[in-house]
Protein backbone atom coordinates (compact mmCIF):
# COMPACT_ATOMS: atom_id res chain seq x y z
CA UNK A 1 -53.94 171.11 105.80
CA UNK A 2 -53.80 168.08 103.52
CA UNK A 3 -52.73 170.10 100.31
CA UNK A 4 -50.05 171.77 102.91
CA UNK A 5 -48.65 168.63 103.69
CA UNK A 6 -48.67 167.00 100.24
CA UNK A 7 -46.54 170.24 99.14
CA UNK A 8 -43.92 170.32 101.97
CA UNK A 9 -43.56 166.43 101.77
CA UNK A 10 -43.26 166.86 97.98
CA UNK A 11 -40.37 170.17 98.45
CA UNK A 12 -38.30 167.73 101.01
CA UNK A 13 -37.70 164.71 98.64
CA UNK A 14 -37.00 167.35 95.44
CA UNK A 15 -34.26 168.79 98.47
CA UNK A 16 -33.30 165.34 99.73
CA UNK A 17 -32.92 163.96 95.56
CA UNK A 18 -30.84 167.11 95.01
CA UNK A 19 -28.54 166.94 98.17
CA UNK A 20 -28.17 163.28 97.28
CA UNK A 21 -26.92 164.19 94.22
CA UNK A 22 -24.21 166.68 94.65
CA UNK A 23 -22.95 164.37 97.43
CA UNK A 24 -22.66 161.28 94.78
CA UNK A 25 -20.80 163.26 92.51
CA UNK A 26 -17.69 163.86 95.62
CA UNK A 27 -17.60 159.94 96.28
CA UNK A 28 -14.63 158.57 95.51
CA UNK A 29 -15.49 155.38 93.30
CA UNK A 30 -18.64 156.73 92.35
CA UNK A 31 -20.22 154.73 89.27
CA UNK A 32 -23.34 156.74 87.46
CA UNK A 33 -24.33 153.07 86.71
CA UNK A 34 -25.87 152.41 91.00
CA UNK A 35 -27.82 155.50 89.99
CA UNK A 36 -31.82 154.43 89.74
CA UNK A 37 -33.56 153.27 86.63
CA UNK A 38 -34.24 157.16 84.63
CA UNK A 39 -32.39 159.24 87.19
CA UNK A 40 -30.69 161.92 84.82
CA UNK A 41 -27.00 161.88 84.10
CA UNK A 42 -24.58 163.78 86.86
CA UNK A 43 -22.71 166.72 85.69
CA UNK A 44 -19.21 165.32 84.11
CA UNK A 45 -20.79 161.99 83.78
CA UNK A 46 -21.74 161.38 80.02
CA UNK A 47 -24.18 158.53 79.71
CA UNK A 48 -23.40 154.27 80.19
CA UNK A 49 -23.87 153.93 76.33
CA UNK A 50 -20.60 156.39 76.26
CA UNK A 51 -18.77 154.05 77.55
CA UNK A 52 -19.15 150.37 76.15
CA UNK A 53 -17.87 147.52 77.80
CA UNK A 54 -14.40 147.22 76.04
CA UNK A 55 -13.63 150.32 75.82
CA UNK A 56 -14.09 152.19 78.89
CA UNK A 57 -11.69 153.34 80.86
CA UNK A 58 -10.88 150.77 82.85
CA UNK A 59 -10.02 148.63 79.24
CA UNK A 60 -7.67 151.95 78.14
CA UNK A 61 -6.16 151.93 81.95
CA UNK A 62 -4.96 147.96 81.27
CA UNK A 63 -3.81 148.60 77.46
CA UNK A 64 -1.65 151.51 78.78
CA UNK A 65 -0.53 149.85 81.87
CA UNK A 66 2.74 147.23 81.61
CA UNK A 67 2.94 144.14 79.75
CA UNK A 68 4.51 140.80 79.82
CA UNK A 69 7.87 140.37 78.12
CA UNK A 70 8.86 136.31 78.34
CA UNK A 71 7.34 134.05 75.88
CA UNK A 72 6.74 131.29 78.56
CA UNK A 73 8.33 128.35 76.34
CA UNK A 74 12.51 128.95 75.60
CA UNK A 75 12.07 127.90 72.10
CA UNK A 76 9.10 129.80 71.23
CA UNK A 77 10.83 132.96 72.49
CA UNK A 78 13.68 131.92 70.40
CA UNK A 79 11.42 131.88 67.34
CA UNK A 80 9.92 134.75 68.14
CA UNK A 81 12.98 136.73 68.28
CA UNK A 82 13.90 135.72 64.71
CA UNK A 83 10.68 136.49 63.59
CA UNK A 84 10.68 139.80 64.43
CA UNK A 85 14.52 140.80 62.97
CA UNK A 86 13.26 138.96 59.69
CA UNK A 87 10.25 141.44 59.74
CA UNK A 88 12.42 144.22 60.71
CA UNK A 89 14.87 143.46 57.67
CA UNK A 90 13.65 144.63 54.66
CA UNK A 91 15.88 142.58 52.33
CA UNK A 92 14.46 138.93 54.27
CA UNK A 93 13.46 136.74 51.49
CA UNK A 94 10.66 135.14 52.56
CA UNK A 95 10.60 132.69 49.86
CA UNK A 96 13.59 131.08 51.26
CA UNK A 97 12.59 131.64 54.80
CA UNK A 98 12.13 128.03 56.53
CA UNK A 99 11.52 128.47 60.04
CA UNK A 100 10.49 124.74 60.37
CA UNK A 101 13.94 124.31 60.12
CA UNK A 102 15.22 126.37 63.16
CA UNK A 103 12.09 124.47 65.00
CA UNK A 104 13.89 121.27 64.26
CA UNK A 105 17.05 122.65 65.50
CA UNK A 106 15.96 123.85 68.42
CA UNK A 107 14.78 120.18 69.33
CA UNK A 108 17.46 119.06 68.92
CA UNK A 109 19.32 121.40 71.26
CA UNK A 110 16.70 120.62 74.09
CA UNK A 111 17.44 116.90 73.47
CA UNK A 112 21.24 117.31 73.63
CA UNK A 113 21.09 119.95 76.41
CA UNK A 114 18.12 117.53 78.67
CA UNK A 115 18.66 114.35 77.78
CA UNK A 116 21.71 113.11 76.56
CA UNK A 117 23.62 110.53 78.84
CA UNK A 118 27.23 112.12 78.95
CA UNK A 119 30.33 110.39 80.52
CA UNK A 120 33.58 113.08 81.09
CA UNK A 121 37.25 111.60 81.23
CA UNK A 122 40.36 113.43 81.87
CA UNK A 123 42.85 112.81 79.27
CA UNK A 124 46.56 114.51 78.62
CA UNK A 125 45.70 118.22 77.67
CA UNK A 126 42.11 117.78 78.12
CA UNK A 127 38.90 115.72 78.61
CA UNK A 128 37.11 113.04 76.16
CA UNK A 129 33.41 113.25 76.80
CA UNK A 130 31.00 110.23 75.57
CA UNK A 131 27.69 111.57 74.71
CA UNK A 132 25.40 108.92 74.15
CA UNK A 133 21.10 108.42 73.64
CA UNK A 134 18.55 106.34 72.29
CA UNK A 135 15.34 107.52 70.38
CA UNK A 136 15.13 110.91 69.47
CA UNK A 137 18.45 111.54 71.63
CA UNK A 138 20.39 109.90 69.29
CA UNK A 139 20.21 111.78 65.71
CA UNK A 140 20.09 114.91 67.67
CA UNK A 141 23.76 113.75 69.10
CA UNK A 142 24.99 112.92 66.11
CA UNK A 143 23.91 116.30 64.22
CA UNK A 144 25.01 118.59 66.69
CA UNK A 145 28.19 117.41 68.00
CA UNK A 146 30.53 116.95 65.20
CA UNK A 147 29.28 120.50 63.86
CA UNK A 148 29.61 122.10 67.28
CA UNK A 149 33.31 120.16 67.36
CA UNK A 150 34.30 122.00 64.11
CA UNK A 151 32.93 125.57 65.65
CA UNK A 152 34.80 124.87 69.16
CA UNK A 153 38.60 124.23 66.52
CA UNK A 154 38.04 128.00 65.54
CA UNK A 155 38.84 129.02 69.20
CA UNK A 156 42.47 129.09 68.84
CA UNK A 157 43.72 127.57 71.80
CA UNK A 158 41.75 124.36 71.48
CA UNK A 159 41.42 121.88 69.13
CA UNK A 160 38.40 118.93 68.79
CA UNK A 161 37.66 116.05 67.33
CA UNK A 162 34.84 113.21 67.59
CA UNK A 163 34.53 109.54 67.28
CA UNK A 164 31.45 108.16 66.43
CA UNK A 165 30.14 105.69 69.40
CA UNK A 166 27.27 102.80 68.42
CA UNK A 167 24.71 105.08 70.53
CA UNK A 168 26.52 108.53 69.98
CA UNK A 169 29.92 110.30 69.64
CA UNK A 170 33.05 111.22 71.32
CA UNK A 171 34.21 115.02 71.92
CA UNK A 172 37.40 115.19 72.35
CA UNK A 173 38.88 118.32 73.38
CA UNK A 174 42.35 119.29 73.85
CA UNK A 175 44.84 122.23 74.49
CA UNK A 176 48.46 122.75 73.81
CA UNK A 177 48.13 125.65 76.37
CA UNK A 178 48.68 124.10 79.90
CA UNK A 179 46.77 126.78 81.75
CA UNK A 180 43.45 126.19 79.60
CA UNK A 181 43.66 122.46 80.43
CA UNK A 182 41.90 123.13 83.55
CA UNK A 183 39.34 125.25 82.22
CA UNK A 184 37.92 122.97 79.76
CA UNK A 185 38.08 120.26 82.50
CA UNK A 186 36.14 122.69 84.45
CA UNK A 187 33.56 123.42 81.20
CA UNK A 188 32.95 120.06 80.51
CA UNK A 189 29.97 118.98 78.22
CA UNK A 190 27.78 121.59 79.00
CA UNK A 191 30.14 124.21 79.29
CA UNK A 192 32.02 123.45 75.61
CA UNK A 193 28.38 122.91 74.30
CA UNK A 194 27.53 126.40 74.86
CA UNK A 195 30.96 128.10 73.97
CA UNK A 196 31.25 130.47 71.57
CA UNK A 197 29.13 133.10 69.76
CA UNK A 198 28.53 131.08 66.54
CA UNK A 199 24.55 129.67 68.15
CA UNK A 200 22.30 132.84 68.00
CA UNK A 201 24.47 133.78 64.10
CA UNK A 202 23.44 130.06 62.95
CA UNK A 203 19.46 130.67 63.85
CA UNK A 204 19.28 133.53 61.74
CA UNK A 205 20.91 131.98 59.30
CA UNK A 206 19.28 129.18 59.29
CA UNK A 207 15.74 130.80 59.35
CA UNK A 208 16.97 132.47 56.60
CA UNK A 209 17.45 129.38 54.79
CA UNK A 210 21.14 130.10 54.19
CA UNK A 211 22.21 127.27 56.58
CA UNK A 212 19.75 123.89 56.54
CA UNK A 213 19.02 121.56 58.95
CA UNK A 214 19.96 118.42 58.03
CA UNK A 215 17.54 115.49 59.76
């Protein structure tokens, strides 16, 4: 009777082992992996060392999948743009590329933009702004305005000027057109700062070396 027993007992588990098995491979989720140390590979399941680490599927499902598009940092994203249409130009010059010079350029336009102090005055046919800063503030004023006055005199129906001020410079801006006096009122600093479509022209240009940064 003891043999008997030892060979049913022995037929159950092989039954049990292979009913266990062809109800693994339906799981949803089901990793080969949980399987016990030298249990043969499932059908459709090639073995663990087919799969390393960084490149399973799971690393091909997050390469495929969507990826971030904002640099995080304005002025990195700014650089990285250029970067990119330099690459994608075939005649760029890289000998004369000076991207150290857009990076200086682009401080200066978060000084101007943050932390300028800025003072707006209605005058006849316009406003006079005093833009004025200390440290770092200051050279950045005094770069940017009187070259952003000269781009803002190409707009026909204004016309600018600047004073220099002990701790900055005057923008003065002025129309002979009555109906744009309230508009630049309106515009202001910031708003005059940022008019035009000269800015993103000047970057390249300047990363290009064809338009320096003068410190």
């Amino acid at each position: 009777m003891s043999s008997l027993l030892r060979i049913a007992a022995l037929a159950g588990a092989v039954a049990a082992a292979t009913l266990g098995s062809a109800v693994a491979q339906t799981m949803p989720g089901h990793d080969p992996s949980m399987m016990p140390p030298g249990h043969p590979p499932m059908a459709g399941h090639p073995p663990m060392a087919d799969h390393p680490h960084d490149g399973g599927m799971m690393g091909h499902a997050m390469m495929v999948g969507p990826t971030p598009t904002a640099a995080g940092q304005d002025a990195f994203g700014a650089i990285q743009e250029i970067v990119r249409l330099l690459e994608a130009d075939p005649k760029t010059d890289w000998s004369k590329v000076d991207l150290k010079a857009l990076r200086e350029h682009l401080i200066d336009m978060n000084e101007v933009t943050l932390n300028a102090a800025v003072v707006e005055t209605p005058i006849d046919g316009g406003v006079s702004i005093a833009i004025t800063g200390a440290g770092r503030t200051l050279p950045a004023i005094q770069r940017m305005i009187p070259a952003h006055a000269e781009e803002l005199n190409h707009m026909t129906a204004w016309r600018a000027r600047t004073e220099p001020l002990p701790d900055g410079v005057r923008l003065i801006v002025t129309t002979a057109d009555a109906a744009q006096v309230t508009k630049l009122r309106a515009l202001g600093f910031i708003g005059l700062l940022v008019s035009g479509s000269h800015h993103t022209v000047h970057h390249l240009a300047m990363a290009k070396g064809e338009f320096p940064h003068h410190p």
